[in-house]
PDB file of N, CA and C in Angstrom:
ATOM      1  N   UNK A   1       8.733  28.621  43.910  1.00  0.00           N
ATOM      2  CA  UNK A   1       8.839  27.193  44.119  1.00  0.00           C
ATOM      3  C   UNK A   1       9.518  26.962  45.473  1.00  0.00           C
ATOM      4  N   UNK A   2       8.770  26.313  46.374  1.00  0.00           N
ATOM      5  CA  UNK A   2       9.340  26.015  47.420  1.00  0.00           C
ATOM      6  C   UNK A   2      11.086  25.321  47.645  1.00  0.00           C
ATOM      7  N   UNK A   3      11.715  25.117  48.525  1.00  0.00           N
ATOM      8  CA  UNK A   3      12.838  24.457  48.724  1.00  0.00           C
ATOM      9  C   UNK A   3      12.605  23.038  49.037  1.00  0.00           C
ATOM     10  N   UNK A   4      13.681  22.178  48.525  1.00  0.00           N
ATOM     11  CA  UNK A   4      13.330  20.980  49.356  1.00  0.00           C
ATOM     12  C   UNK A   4      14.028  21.042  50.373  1.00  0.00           C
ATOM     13  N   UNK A   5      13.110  20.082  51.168  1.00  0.00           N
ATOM     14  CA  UNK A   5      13.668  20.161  53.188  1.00  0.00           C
ATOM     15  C   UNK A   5      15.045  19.055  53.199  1.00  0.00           C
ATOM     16  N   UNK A   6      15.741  19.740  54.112  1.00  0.00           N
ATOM     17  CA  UNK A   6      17.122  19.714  54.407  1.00  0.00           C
ATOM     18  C   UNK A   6      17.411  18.091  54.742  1.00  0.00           C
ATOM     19  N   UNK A   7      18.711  17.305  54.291  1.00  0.00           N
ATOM     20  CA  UNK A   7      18.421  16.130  54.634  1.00  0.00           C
ATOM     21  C   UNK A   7      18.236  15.513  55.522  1.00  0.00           C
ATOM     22  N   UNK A   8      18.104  14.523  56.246  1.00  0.00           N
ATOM     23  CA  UNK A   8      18.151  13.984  57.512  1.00  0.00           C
ATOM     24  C   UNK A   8      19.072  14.553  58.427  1.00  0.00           C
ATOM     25  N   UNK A   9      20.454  14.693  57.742  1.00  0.00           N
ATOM     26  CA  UNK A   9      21.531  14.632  58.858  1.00  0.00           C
ATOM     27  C   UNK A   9      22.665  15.839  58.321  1.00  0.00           C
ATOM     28  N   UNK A  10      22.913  17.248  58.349  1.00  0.00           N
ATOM     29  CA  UNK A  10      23.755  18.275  58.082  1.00  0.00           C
ATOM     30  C   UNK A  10      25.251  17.451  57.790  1.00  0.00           C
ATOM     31  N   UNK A  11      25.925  16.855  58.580  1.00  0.00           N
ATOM     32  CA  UNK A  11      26.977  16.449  58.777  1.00  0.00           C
ATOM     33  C   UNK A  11      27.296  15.189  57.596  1.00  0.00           C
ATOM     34  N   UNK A  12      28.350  15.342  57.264  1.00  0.00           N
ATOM     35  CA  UNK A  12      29.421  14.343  56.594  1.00  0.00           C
ATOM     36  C   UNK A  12      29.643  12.731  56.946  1.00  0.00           C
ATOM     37  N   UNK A  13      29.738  12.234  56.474  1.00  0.00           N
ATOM     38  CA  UNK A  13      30.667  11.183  57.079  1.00  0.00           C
ATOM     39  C   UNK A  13      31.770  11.975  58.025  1.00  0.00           C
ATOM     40  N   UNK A  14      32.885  12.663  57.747  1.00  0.00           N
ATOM     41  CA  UNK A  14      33.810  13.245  58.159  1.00  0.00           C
ATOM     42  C   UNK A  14      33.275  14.625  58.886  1.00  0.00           C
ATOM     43  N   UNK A  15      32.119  14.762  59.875  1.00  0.00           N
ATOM     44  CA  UNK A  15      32.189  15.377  60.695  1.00  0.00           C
ATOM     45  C   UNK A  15      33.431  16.442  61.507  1.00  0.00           C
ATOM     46  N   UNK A  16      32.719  17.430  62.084  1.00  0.00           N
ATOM     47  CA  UNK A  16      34.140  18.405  62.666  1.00  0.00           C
ATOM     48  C   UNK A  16      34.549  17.602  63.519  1.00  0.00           C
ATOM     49  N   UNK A  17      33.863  16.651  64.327  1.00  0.00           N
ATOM     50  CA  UNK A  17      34.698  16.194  65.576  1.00  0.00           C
ATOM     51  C   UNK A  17      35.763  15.216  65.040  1.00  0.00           C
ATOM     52  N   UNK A  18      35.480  14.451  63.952  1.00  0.00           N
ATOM     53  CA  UNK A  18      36.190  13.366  62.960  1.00  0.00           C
ATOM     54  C   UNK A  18      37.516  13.905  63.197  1.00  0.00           C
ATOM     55  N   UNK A  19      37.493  14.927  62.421  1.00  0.00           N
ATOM     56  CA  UNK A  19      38.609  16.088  61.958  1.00  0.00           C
ATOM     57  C   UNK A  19      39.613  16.234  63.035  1.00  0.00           C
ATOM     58  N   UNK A  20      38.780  16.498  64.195  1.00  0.00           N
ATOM     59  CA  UNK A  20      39.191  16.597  65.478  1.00  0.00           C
ATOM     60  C   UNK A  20      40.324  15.518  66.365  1.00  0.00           C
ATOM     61  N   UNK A  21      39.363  14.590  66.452  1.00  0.00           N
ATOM     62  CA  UNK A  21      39.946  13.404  66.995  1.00  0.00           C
ATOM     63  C   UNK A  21      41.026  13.157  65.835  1.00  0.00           C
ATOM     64  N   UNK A  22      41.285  13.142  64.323  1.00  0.00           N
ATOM     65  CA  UNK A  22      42.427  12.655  63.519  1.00  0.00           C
ATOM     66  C   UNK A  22      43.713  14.075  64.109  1.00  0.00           C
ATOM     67  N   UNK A  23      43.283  14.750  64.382  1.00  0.00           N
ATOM     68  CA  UNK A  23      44.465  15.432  64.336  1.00  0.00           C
ATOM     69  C   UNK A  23      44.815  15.044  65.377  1.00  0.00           C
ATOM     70  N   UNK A  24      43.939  14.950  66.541  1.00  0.00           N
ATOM     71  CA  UNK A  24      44.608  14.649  67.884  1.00  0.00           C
ATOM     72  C   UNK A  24      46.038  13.799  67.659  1.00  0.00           C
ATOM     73  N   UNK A  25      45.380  12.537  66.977  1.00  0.00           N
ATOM     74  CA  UNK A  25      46.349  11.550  66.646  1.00  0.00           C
ATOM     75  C   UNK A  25      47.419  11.398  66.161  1.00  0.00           C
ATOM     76  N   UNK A  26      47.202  12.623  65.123  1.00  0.00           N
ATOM     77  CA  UNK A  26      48.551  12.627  64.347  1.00  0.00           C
ATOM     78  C   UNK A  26      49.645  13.452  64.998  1.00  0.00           C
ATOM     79  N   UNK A  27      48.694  14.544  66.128  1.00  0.00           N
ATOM     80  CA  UNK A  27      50.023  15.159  66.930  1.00  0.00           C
ATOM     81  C   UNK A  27      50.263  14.499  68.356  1.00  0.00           C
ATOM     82  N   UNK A  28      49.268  13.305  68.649  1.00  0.00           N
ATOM     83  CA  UNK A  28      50.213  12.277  69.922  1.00  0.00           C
ATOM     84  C   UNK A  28      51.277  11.461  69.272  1.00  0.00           C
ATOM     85  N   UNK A  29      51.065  11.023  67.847  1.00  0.00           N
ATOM     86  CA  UNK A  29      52.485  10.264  67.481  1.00  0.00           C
ATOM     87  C   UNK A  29      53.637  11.361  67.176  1.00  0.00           C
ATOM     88  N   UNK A  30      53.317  12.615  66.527  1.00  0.00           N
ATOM     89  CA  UNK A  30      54.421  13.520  66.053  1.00  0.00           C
ATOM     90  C   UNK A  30      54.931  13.579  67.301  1.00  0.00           C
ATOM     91  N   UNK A  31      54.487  13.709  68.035  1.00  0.00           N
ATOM     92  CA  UNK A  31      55.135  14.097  69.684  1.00  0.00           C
ATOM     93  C   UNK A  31      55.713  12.972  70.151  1.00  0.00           C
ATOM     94  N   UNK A  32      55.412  11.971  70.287  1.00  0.00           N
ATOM     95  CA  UNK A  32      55.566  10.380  71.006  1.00  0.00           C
ATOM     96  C   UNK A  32      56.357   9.694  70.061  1.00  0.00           C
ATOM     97  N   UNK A  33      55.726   9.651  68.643  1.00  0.00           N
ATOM     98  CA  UNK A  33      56.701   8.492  68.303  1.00  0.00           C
ATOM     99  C   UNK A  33      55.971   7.396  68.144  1.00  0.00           C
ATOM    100  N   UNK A  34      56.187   6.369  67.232  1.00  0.00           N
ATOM    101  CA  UNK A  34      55.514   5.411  67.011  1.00  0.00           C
ATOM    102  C   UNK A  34      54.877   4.807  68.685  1.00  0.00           C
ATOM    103  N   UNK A  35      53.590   4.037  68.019  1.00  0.00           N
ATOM    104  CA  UNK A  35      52.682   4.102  69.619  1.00  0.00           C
ATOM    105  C   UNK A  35      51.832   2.656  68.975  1.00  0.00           C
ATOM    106  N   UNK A  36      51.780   1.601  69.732  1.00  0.00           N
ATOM    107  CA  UNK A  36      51.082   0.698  69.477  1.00  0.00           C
ATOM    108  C   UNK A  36      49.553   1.099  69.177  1.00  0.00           C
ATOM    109  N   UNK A  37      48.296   0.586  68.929  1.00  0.00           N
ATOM    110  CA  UNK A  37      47.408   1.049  68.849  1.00  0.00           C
ATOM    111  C   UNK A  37      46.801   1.430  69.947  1.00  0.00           C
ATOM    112  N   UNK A  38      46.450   0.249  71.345  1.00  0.00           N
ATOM    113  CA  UNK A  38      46.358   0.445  72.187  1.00  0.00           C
ATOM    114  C   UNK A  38      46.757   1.409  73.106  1.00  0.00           C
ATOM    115  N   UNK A  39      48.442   1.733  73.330  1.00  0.00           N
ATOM    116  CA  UNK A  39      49.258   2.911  73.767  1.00  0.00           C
ATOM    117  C   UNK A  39      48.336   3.856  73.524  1.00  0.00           C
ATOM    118  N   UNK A  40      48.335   4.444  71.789  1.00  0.00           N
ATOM    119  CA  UNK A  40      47.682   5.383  71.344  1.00  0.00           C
ATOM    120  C   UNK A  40      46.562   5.776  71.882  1.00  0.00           C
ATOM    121  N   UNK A  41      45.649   4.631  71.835  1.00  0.00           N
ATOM    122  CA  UNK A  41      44.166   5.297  72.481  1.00  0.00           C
ATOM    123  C   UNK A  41      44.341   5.558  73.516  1.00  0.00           C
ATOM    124  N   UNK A  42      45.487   5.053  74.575  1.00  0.00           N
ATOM    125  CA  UNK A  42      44.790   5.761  76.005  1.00  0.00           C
ATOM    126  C   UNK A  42      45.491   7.205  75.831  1.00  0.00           C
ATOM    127  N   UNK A  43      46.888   6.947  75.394  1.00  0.00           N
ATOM    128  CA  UNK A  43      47.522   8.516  75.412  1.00  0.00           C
ATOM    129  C   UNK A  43      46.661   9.816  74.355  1.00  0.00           C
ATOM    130  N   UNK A  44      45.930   9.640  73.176  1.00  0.00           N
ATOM    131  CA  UNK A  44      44.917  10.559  73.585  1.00  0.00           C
ATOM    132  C   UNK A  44      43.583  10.617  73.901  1.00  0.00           C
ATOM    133  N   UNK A  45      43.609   9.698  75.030  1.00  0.00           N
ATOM    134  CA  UNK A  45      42.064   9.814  75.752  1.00  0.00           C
ATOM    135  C   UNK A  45      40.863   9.211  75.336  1.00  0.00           C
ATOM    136  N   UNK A  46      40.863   8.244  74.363  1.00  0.00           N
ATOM    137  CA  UNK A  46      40.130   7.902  73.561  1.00  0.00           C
ATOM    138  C   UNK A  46      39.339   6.835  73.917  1.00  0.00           C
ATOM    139  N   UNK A  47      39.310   6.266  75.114  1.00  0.00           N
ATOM    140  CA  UNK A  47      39.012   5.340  76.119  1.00  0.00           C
ATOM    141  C   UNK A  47      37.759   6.435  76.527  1.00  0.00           C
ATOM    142  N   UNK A  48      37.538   7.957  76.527  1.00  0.00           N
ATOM    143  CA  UNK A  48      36.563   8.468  76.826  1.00  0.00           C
ATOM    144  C   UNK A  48      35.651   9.059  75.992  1.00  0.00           C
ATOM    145  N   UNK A  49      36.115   8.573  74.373  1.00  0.00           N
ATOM    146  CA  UNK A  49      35.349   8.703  73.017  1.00  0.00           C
ATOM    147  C   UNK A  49      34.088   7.861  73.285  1.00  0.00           C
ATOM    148  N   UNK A  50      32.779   8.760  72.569  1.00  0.00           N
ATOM    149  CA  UNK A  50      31.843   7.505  72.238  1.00  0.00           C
ATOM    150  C   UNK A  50      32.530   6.111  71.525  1.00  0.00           C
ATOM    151  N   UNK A  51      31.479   5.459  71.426  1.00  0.00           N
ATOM    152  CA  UNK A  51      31.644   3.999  70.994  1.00  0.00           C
ATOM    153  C   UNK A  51      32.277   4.307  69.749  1.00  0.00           C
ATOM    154  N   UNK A  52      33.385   3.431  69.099  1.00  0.00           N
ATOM    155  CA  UNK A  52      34.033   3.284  68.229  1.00  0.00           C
ATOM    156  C   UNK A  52      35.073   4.850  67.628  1.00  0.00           C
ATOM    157  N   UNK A  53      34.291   5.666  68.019  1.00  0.00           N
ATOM    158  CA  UNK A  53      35.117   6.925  67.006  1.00  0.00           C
ATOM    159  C   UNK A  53      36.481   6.987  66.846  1.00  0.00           C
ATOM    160  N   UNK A  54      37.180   6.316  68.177  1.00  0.00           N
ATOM    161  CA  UNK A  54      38.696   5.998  68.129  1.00  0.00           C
ATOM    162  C   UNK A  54      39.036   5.336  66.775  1.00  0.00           C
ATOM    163  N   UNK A  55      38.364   3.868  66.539  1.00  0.00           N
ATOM    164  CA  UNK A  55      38.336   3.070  65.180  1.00  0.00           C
ATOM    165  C   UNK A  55      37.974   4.180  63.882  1.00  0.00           C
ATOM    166  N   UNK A  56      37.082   5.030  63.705  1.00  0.00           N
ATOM    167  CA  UNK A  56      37.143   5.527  62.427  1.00  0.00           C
ATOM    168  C   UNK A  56      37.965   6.458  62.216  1.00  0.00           C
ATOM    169  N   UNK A  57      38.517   7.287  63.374  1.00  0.00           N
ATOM    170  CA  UNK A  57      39.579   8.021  63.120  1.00  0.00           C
ATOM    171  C   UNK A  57      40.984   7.784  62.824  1.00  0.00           C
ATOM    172  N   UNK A  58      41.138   6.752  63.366  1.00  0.00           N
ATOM    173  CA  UNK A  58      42.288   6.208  62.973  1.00  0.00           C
ATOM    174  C   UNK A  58      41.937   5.576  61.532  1.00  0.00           C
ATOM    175  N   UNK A  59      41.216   5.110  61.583  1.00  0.00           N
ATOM    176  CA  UNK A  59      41.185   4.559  59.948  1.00  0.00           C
ATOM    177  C   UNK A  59      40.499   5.449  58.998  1.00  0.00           C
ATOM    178  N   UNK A  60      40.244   6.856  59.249  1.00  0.00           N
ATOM    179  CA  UNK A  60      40.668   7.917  58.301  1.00  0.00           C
ATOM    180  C   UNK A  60      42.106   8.702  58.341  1.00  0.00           C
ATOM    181  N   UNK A  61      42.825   8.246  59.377  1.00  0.00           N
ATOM    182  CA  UNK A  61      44.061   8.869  59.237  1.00  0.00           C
ATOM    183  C   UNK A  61      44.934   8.474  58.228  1.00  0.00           C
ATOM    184  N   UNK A  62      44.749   6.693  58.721  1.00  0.00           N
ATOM    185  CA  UNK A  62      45.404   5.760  57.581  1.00  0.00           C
ATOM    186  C   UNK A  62      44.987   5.732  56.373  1.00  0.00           C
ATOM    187  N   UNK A  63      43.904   6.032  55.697  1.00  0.00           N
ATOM    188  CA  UNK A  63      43.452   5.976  54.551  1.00  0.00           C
ATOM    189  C   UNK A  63      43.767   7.373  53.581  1.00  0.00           C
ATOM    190  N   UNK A  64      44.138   8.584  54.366  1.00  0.00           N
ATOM    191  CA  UNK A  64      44.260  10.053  53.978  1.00  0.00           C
ATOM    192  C   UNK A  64      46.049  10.094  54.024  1.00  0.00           C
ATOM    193  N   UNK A  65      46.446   8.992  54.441  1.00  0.00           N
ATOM    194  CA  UNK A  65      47.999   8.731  54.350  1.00  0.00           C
ATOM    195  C   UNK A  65      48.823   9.735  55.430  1.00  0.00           C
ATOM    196  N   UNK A  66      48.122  10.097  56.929  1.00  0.00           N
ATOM    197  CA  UNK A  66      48.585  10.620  57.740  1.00  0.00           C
ATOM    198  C   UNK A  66      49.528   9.796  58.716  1.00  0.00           C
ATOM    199  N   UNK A  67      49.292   8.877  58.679  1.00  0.00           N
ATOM    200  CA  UNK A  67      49.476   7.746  59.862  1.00  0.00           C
ATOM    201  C   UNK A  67      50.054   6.630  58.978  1.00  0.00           C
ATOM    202  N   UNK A  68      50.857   5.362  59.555  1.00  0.00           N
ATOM    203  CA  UNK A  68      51.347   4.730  58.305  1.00  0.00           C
ATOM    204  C   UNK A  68      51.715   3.916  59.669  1.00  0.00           C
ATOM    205  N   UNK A  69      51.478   2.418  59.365  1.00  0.00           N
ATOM    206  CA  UNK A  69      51.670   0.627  60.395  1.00  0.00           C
ATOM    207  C   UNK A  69      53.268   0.326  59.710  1.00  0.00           C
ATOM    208  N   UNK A  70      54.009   0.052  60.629  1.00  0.00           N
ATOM    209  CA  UNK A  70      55.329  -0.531  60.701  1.00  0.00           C
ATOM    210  C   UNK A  70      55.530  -1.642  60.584  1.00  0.00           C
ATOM    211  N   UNK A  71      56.421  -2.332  60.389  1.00  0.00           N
ATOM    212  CA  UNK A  71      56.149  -4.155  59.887  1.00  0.00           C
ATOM    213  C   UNK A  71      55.968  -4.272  61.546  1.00  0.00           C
ATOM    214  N   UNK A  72      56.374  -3.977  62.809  1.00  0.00           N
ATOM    215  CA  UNK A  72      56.011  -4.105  64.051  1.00  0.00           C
ATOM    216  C   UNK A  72      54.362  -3.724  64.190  1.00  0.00           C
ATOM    217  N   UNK A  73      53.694  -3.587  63.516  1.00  0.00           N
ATOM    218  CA  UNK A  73      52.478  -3.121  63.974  1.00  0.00           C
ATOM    219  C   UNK A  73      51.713  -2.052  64.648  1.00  0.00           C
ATOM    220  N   UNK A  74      53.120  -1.201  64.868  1.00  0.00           N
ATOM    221  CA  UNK A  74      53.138   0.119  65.348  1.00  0.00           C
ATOM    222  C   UNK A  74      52.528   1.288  64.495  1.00  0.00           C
ATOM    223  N   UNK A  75      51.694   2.318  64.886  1.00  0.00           N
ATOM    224  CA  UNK A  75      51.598   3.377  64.073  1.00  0.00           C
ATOM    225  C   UNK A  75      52.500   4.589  64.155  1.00  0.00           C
ATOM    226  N   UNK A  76      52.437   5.139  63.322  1.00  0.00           N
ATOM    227  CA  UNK A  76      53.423   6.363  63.329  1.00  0.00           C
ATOM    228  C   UNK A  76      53.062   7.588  61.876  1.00  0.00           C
ATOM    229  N   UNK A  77      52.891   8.448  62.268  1.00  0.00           N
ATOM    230  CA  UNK A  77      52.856   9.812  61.499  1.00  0.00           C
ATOM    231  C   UNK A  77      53.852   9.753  60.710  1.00  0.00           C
ATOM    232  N   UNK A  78      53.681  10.005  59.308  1.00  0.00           N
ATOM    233  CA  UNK A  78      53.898  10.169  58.046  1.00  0.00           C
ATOM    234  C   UNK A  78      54.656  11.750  57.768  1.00  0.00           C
TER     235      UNK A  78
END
């Protein structure tokens, strides 16, 4: 019996680069210190991410409880 053909797309929602870019993040704040959002993206480079990936990584950081918003609006590593 044949196989069925592979799906459209190998990759996850949570892709390796996903993975990638969240850690970045969580070790520019471990290092830095709470970082506005903005701050954040330029300090790790994320101004040179495709379109949006900055936005889902950060909002898988926050959702996986890596990252955590300050009543200032600041993020900061958990």
């Amino acid at each position: 019996m044949p196989m069925p053909p592979p799906k459209a797309t190998t990759e996850s929602p949570r892709d390796r680069q996903v993975f990638h870019e969240m850690g970045q993040i969580v070790r520019a704040l471990e290092r830095e210190g709470p970082q506005t959002p903005e701050d954040l993206e330029r300090l790790v480079g994320a101004t040179y991410w495709e379109g949006r990936r900055f936005e889902r990584a950060l909002a898988f950081t926050v959702s996986d409880g890596l990252v955590t918003r300050t009543a200032e609006g600041r993020l900061q590593a958990t």
